[in-house]
PDB file of N, CA and C in Angstrom:
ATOM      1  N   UNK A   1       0.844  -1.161   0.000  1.00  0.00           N
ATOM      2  CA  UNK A   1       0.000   0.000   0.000  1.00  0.00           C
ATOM      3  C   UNK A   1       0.898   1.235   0.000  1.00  0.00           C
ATOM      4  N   UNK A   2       0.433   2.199  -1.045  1.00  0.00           N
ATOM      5  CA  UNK A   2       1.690   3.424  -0.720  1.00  0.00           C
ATOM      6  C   UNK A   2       1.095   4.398   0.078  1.00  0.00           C
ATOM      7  N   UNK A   3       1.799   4.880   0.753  1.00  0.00           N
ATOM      8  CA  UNK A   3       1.172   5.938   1.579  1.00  0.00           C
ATOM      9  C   UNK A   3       2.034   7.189   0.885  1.00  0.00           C
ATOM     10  N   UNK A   4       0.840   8.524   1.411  1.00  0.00           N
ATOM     11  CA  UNK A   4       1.059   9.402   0.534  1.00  0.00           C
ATOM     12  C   UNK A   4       2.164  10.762   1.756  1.00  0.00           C
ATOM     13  N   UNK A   5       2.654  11.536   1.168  1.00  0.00           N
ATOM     14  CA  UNK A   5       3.490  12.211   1.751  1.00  0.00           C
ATOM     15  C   UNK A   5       2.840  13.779   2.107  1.00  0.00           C
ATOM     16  N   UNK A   6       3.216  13.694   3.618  1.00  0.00           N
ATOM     17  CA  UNK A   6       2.824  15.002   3.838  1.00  0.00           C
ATOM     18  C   UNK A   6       3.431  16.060   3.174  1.00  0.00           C
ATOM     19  N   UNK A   7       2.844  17.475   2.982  1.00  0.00           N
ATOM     20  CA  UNK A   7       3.224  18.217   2.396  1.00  0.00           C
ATOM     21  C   UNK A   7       4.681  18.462   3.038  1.00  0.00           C
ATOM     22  N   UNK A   8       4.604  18.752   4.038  1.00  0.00           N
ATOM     23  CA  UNK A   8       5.651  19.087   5.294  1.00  0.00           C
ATOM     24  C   UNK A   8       7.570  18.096   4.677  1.00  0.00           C
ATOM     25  N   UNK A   9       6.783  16.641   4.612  1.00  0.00           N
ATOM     26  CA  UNK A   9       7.608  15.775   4.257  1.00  0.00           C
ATOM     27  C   UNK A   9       8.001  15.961   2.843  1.00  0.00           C
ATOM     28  N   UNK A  10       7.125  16.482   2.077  1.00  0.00           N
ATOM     29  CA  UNK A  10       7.505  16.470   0.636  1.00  0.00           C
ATOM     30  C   UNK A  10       8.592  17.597   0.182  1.00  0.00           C
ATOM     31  N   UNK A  11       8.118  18.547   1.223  1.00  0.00           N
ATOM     32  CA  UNK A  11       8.757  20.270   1.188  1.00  0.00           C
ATOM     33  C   UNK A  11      10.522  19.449   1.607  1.00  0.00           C
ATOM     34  N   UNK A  12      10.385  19.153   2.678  1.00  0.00           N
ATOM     35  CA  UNK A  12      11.726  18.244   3.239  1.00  0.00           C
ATOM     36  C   UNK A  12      12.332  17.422   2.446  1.00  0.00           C
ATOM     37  N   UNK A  13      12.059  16.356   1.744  1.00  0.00           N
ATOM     38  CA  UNK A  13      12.404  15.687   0.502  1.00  0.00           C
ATOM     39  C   UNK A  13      13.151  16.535  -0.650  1.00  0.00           C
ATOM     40  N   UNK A  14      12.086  17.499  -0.945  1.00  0.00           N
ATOM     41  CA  UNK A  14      12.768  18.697  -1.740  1.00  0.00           C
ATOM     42  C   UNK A  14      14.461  19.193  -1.969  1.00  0.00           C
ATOM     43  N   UNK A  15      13.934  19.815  -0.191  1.00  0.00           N
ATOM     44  CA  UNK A  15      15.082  20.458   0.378  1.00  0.00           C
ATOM     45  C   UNK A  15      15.983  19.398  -0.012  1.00  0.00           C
ATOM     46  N   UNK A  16      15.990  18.517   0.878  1.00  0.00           N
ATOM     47  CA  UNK A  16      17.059  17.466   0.530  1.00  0.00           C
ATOM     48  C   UNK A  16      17.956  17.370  -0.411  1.00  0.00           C
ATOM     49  N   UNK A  17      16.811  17.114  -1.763  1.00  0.00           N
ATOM     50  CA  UNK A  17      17.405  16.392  -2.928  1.00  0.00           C
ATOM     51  C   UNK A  17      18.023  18.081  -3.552  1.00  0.00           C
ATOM     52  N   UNK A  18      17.611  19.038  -3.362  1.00  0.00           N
ATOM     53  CA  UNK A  18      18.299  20.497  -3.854  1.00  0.00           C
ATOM     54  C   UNK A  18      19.706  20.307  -3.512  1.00  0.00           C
ATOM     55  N   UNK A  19      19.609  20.217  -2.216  1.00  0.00           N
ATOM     56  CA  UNK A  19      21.143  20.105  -1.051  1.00  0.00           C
ATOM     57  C   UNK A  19      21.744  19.281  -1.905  1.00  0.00           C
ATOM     58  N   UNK A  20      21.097  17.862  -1.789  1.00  0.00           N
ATOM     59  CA  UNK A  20      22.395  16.484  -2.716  1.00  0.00           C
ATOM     60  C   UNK A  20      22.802  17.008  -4.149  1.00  0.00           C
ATOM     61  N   UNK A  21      22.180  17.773  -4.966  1.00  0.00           N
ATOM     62  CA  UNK A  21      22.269  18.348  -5.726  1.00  0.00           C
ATOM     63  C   UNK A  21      23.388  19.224  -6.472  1.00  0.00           C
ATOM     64  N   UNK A  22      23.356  20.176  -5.364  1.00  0.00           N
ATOM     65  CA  UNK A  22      24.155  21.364  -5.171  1.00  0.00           C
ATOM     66  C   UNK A  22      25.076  20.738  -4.217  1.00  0.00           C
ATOM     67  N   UNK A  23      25.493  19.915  -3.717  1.00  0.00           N
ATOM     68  CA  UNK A  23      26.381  19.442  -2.962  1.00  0.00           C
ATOM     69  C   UNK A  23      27.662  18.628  -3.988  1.00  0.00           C
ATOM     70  N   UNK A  24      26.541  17.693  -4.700  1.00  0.00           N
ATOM     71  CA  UNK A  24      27.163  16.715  -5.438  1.00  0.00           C
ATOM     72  C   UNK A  24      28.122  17.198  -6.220  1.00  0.00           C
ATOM     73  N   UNK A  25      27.859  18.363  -7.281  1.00  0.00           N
ATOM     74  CA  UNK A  25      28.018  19.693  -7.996  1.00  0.00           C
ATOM     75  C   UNK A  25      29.335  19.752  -7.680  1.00  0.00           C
ATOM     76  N   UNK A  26      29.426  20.161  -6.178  1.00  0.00           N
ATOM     77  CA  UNK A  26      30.339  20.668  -5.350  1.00  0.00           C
ATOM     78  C   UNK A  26      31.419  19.719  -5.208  1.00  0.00           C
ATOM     79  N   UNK A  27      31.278  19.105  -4.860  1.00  0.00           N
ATOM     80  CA  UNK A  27      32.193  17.709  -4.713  1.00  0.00           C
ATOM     81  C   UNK A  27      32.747  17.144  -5.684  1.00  0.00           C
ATOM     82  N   UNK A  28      31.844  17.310  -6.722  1.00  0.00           N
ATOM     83  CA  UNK A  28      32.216  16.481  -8.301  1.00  0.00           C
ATOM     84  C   UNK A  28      33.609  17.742  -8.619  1.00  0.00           C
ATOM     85  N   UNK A  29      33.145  19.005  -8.079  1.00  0.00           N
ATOM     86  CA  UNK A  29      34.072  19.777  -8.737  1.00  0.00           C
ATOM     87  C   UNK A  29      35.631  20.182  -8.324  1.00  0.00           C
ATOM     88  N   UNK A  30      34.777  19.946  -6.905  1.00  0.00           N
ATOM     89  CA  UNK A  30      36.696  19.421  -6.110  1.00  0.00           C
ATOM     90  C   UNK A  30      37.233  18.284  -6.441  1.00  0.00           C
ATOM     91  N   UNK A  31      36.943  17.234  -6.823  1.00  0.00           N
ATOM     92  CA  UNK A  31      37.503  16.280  -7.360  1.00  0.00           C
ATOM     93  C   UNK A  31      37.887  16.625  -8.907  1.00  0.00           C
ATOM     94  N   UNK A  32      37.642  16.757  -9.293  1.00  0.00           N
ATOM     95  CA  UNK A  32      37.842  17.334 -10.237  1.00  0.00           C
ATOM     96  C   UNK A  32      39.142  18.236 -10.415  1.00  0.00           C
ATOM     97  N   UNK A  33      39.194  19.172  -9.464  1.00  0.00           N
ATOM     98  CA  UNK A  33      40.608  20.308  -9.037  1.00  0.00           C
ATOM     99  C   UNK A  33      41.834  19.334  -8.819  1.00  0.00           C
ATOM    100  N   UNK A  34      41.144  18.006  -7.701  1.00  0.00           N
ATOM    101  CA  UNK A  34      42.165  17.536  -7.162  1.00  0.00           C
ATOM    102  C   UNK A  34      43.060  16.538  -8.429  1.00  0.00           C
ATOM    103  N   UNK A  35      42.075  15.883  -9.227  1.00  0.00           N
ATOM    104  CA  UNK A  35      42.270  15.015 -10.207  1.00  0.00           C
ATOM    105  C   UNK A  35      43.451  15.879 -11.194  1.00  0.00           C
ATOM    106  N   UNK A  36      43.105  17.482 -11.692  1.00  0.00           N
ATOM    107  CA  UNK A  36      44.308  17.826 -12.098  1.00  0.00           C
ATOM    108  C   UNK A  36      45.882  18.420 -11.553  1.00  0.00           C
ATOM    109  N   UNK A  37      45.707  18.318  -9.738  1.00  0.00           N
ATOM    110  CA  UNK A  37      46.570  18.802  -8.997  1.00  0.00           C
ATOM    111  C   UNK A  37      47.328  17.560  -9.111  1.00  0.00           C
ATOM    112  N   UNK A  38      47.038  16.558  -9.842  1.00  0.00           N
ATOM    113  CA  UNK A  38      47.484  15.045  -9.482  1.00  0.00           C
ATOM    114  C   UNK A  38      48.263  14.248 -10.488  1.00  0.00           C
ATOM    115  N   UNK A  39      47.290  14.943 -11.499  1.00  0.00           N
ATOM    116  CA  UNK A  39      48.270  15.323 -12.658  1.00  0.00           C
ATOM    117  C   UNK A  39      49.734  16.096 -12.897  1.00  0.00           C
ATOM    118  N   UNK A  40      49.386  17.425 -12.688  1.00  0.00           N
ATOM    119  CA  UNK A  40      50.325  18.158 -12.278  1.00  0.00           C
ATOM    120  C   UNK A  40      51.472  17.288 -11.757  1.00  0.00           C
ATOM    121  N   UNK A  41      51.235  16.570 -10.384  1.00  0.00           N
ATOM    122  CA  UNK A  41      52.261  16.080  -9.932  1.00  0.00           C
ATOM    123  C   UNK A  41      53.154  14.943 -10.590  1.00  0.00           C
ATOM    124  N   UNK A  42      52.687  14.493 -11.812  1.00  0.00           N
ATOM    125  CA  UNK A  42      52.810  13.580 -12.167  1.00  0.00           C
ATOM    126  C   UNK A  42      53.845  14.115 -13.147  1.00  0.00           C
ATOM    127  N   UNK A  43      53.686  15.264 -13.727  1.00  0.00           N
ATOM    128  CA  UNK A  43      54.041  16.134 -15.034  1.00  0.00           C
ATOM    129  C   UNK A  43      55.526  17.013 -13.751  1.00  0.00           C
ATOM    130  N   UNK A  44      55.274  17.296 -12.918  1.00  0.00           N
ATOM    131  CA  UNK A  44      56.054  17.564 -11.721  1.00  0.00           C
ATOM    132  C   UNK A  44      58.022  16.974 -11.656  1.00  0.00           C
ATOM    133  N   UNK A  45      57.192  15.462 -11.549  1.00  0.00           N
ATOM    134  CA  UNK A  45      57.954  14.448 -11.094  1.00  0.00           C
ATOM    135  C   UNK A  45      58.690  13.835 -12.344  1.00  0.00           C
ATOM    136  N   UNK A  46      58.426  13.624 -13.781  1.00  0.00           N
ATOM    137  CA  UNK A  46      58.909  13.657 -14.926  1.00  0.00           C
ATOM    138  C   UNK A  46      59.687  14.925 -15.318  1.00  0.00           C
ATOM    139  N   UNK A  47      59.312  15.907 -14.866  1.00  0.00           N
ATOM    140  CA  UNK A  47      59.950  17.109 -15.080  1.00  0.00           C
ATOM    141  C   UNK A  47      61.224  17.141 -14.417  1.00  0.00           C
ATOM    142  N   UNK A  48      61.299  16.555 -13.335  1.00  0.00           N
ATOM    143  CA  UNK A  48      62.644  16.456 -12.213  1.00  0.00           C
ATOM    144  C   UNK A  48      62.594  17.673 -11.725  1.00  0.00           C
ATOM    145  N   UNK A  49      61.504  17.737 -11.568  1.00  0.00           N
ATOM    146  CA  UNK A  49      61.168  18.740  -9.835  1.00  0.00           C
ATOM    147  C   UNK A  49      62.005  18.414  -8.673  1.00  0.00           C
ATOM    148  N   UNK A  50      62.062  18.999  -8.022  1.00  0.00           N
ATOM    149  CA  UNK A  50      62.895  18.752  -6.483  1.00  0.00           C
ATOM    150  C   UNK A  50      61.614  18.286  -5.580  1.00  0.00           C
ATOM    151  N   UNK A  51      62.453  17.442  -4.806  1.00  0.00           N
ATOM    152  CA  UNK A  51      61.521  16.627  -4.003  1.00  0.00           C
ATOM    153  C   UNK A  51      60.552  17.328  -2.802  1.00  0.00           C
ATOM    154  N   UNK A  52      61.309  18.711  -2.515  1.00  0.00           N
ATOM    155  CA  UNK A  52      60.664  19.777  -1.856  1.00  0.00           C
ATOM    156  C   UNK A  52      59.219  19.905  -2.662  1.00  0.00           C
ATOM    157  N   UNK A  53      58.976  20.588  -3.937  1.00  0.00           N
ATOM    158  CA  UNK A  53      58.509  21.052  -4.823  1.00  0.00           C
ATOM    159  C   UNK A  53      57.662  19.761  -4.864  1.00  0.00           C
ATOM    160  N   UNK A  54      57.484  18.916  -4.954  1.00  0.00           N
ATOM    161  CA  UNK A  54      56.643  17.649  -5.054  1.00  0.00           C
ATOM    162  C   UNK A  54      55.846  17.717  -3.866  1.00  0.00           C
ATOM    163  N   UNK A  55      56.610  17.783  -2.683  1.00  0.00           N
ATOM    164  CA  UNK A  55      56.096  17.137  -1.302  1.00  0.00           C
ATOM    165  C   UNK A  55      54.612  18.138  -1.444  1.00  0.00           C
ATOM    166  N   UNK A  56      55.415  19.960  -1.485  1.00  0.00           N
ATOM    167  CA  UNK A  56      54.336  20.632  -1.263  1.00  0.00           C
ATOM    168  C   UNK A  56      53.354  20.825  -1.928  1.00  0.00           C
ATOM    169  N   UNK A  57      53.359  19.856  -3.438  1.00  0.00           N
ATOM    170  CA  UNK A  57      51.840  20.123  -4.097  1.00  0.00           C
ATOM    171  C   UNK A  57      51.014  18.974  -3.561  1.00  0.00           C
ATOM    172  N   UNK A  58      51.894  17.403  -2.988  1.00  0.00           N
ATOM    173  CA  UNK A  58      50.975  16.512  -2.468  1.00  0.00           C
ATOM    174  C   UNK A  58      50.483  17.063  -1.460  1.00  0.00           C
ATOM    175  N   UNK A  59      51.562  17.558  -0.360  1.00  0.00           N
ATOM    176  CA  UNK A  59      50.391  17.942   0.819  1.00  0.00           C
ATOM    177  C   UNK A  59      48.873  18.691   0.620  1.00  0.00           C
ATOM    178  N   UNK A  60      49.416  19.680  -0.651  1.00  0.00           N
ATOM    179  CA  UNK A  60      47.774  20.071  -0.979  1.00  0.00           C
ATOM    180  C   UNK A  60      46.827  19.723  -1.359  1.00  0.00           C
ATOM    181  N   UNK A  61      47.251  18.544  -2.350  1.00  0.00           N
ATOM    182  CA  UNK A  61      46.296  17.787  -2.806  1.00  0.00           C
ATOM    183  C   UNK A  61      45.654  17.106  -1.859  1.00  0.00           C
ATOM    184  N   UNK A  62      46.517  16.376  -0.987  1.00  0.00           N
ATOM    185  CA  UNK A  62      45.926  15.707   0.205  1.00  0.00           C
ATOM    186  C   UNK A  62      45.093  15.828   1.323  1.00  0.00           C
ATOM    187  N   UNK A  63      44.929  17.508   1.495  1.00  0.00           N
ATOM    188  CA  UNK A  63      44.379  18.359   1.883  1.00  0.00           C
ATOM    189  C   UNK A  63      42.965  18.811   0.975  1.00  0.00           C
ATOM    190  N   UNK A  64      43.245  19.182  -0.134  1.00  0.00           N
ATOM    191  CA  UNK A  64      42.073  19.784  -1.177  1.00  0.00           C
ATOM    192  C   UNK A  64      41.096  18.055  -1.012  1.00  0.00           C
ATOM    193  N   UNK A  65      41.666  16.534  -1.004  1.00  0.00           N
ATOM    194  CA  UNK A  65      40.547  15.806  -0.587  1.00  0.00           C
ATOM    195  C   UNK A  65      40.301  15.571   0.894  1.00  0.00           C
ATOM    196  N   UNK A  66      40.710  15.954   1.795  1.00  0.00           N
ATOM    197  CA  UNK A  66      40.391  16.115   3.146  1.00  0.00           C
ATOM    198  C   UNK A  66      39.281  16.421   3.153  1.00  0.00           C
ATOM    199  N   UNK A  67      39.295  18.093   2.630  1.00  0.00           N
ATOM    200  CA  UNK A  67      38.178  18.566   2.469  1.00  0.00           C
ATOM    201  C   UNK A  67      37.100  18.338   1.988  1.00  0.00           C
ATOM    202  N   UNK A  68      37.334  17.753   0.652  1.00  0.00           N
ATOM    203  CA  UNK A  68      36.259  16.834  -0.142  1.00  0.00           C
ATOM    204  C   UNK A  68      35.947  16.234   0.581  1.00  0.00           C
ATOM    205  N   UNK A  69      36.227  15.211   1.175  1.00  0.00           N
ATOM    206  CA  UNK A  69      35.778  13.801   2.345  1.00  0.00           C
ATOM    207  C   UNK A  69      34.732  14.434   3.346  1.00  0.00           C
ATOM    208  N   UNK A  70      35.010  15.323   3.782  1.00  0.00           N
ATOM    209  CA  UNK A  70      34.275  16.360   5.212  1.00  0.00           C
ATOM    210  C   UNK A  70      33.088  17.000   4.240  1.00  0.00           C
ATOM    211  N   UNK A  71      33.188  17.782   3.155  1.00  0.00           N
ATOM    212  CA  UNK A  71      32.297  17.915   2.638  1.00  0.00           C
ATOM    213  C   UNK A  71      31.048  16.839   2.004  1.00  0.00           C
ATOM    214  N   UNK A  72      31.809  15.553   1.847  1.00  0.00           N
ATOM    215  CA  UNK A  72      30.688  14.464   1.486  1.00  0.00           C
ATOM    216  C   UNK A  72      29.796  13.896   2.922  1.00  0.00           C
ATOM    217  N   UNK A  73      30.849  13.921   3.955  1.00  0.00           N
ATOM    218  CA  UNK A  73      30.278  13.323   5.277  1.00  0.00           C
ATOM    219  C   UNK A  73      29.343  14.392   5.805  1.00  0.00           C
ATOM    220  N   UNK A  74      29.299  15.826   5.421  1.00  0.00           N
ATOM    221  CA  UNK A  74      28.424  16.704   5.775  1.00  0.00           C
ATOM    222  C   UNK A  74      26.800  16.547   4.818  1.00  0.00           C
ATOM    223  N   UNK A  75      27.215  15.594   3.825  1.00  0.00           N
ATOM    224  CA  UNK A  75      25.752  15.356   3.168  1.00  0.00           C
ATOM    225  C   UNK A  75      25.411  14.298   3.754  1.00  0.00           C
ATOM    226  N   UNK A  76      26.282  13.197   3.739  1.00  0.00           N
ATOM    227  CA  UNK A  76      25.804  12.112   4.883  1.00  0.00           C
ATOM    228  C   UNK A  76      24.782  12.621   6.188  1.00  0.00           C
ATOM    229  N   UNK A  77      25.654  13.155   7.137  1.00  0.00           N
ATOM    230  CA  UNK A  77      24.550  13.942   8.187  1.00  0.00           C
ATOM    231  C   UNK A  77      23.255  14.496   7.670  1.00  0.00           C
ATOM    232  N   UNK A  78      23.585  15.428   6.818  1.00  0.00           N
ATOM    233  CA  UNK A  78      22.542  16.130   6.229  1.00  0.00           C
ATOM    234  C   UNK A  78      21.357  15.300   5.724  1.00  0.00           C
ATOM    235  N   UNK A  79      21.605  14.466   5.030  1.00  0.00           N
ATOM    236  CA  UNK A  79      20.661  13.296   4.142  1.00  0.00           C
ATOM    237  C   UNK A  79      20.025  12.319   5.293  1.00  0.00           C
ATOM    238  N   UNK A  80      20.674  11.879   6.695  1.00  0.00           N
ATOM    239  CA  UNK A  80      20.547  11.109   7.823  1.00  0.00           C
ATOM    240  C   UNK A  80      19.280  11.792   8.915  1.00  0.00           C
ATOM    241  N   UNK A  81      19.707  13.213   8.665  1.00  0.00           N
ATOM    242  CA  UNK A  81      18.498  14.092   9.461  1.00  0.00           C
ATOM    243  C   UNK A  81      17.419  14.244   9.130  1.00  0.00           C
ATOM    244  N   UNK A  82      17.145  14.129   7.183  1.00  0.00           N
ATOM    245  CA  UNK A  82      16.183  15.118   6.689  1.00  0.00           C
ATOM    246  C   UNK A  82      15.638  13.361   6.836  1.00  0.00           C
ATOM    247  N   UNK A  83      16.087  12.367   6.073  1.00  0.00           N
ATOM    248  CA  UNK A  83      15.368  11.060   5.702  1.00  0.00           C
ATOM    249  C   UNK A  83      14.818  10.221   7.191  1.00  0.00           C
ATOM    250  N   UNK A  84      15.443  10.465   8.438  1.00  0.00           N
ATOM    251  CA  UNK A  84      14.894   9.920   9.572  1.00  0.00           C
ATOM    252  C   UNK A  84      13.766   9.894   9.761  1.00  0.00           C
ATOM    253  N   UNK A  85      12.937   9.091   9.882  1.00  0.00           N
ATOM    254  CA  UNK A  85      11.394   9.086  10.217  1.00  0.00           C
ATOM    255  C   UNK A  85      11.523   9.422  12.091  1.00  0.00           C
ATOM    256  N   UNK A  86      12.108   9.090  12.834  1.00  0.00           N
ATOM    257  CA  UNK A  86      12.329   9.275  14.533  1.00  0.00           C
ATOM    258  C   UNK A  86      13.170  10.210  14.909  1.00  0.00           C
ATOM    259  N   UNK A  87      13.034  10.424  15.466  1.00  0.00           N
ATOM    260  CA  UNK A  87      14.185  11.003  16.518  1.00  0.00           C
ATOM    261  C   UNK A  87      15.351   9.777  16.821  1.00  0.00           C
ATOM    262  N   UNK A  88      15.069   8.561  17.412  1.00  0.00           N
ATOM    263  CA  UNK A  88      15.941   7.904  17.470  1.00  0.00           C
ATOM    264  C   UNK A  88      16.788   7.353  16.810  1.00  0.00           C
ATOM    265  N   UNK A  89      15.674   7.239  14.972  1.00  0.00           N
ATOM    266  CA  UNK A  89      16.483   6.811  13.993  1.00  0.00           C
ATOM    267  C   UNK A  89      17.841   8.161  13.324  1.00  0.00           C
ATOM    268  N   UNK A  90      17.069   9.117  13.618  1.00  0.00           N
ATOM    269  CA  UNK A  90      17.983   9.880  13.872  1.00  0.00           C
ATOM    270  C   UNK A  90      19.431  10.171  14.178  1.00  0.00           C
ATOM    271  N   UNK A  91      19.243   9.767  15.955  1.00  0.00           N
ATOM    272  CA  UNK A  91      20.787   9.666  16.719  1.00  0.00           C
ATOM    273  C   UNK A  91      21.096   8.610  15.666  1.00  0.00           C
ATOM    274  N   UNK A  92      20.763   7.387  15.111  1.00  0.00           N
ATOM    275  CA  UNK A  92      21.696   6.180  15.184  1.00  0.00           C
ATOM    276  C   UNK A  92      22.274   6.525  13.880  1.00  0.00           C
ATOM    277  N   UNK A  93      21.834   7.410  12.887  1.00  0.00           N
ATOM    278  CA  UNK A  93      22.111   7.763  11.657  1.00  0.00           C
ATOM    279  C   UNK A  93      23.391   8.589  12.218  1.00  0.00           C
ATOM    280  N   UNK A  94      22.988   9.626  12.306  1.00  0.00           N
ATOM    281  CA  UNK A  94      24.066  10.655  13.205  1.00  0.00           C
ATOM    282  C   UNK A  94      25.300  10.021  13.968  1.00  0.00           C
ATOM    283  N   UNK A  95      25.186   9.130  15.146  1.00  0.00           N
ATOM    284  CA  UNK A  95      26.141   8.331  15.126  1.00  0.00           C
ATOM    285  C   UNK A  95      26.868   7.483  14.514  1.00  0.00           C
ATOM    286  N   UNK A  96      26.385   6.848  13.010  1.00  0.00           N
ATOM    287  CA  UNK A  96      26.866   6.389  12.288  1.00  0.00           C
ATOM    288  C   UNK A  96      27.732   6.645  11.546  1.00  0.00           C
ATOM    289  N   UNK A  97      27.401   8.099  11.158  1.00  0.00           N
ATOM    290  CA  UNK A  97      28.122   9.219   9.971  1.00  0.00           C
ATOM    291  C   UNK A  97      29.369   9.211  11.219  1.00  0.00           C
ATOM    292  N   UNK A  98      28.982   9.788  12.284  1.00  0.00           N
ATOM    293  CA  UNK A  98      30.616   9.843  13.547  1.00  0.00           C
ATOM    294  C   UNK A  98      31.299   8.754  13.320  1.00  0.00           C
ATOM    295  N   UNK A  99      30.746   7.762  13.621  1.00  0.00           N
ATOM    296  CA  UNK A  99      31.833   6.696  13.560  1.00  0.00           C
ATOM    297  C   UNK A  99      32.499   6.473  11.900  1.00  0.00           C
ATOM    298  N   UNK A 100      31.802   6.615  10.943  1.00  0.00           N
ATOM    299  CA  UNK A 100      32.984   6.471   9.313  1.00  0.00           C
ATOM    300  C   UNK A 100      33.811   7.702   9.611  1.00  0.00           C
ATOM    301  N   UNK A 101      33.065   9.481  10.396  1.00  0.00           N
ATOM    302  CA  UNK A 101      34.465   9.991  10.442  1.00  0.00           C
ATOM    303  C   UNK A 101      35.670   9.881  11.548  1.00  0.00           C
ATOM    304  N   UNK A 102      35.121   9.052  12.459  1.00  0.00           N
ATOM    305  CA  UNK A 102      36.265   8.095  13.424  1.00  0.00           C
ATOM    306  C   UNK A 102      37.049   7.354  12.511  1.00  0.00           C
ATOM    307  N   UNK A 103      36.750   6.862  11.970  1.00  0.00           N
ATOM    308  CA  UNK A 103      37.213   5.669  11.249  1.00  0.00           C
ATOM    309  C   UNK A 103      38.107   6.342   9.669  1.00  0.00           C
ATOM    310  N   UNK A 104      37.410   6.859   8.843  1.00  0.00           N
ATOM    311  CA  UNK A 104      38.342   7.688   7.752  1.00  0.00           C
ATOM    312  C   UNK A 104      38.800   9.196   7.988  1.00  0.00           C
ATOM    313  N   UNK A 105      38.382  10.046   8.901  1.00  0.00           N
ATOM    314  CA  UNK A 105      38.667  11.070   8.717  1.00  0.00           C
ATOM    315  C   UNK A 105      40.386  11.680   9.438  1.00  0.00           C
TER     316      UNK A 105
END
């Protein structure tokens, strides 16, 4: 049987899928930055760059996906809050997203 969606819920759904949206966007496009910072390094290291000169474009890169990562785990939360039907399902969502950034971040 389908049940039908409150307006309230539908408005929320919305929101949501705008956010994953404009998030995804976002993410696709830092990866994207990072994918040619990676390059670079590659074009870097054939070039016979100094190993200084290498280190400091990885650290950025490594950094520019840090950020990416934190920015995807912030849709995680985000997507965990709006889709919870409880409060409780809630926390366990919420705690879940904590523990992958225990675990990868």
């Amino acid at each position: 049987m389908a049940t039908k969606k409150v307006p309230s819920q539908a408005k929320a759904t919305a929101a949501v899928s705008d956010y994953r949206a404009d998030h995804q966007k976002d993410v696709l496009n830092r990866l994207r930055r990072i994918e040619g910072q990676v390059r670079g390094l590659v074009e870097m290291i054939n070039n016979g760059r100094s190993c200084e000169e290498v280190a400091l474009q990885m650290s950025a890169a490594r950094k520019a996906m840090d950020k990416t990562f934190y920015r995807m785990m912030t849709c995680s939360v985000m997507e965990a809050v709006y889709d919870s039907k409880s409060e409780a399902q809630t926390r366990l969502e919420v705690e879940r997203s904590a523990r992958l950034l225990e675990k990868f971040g």
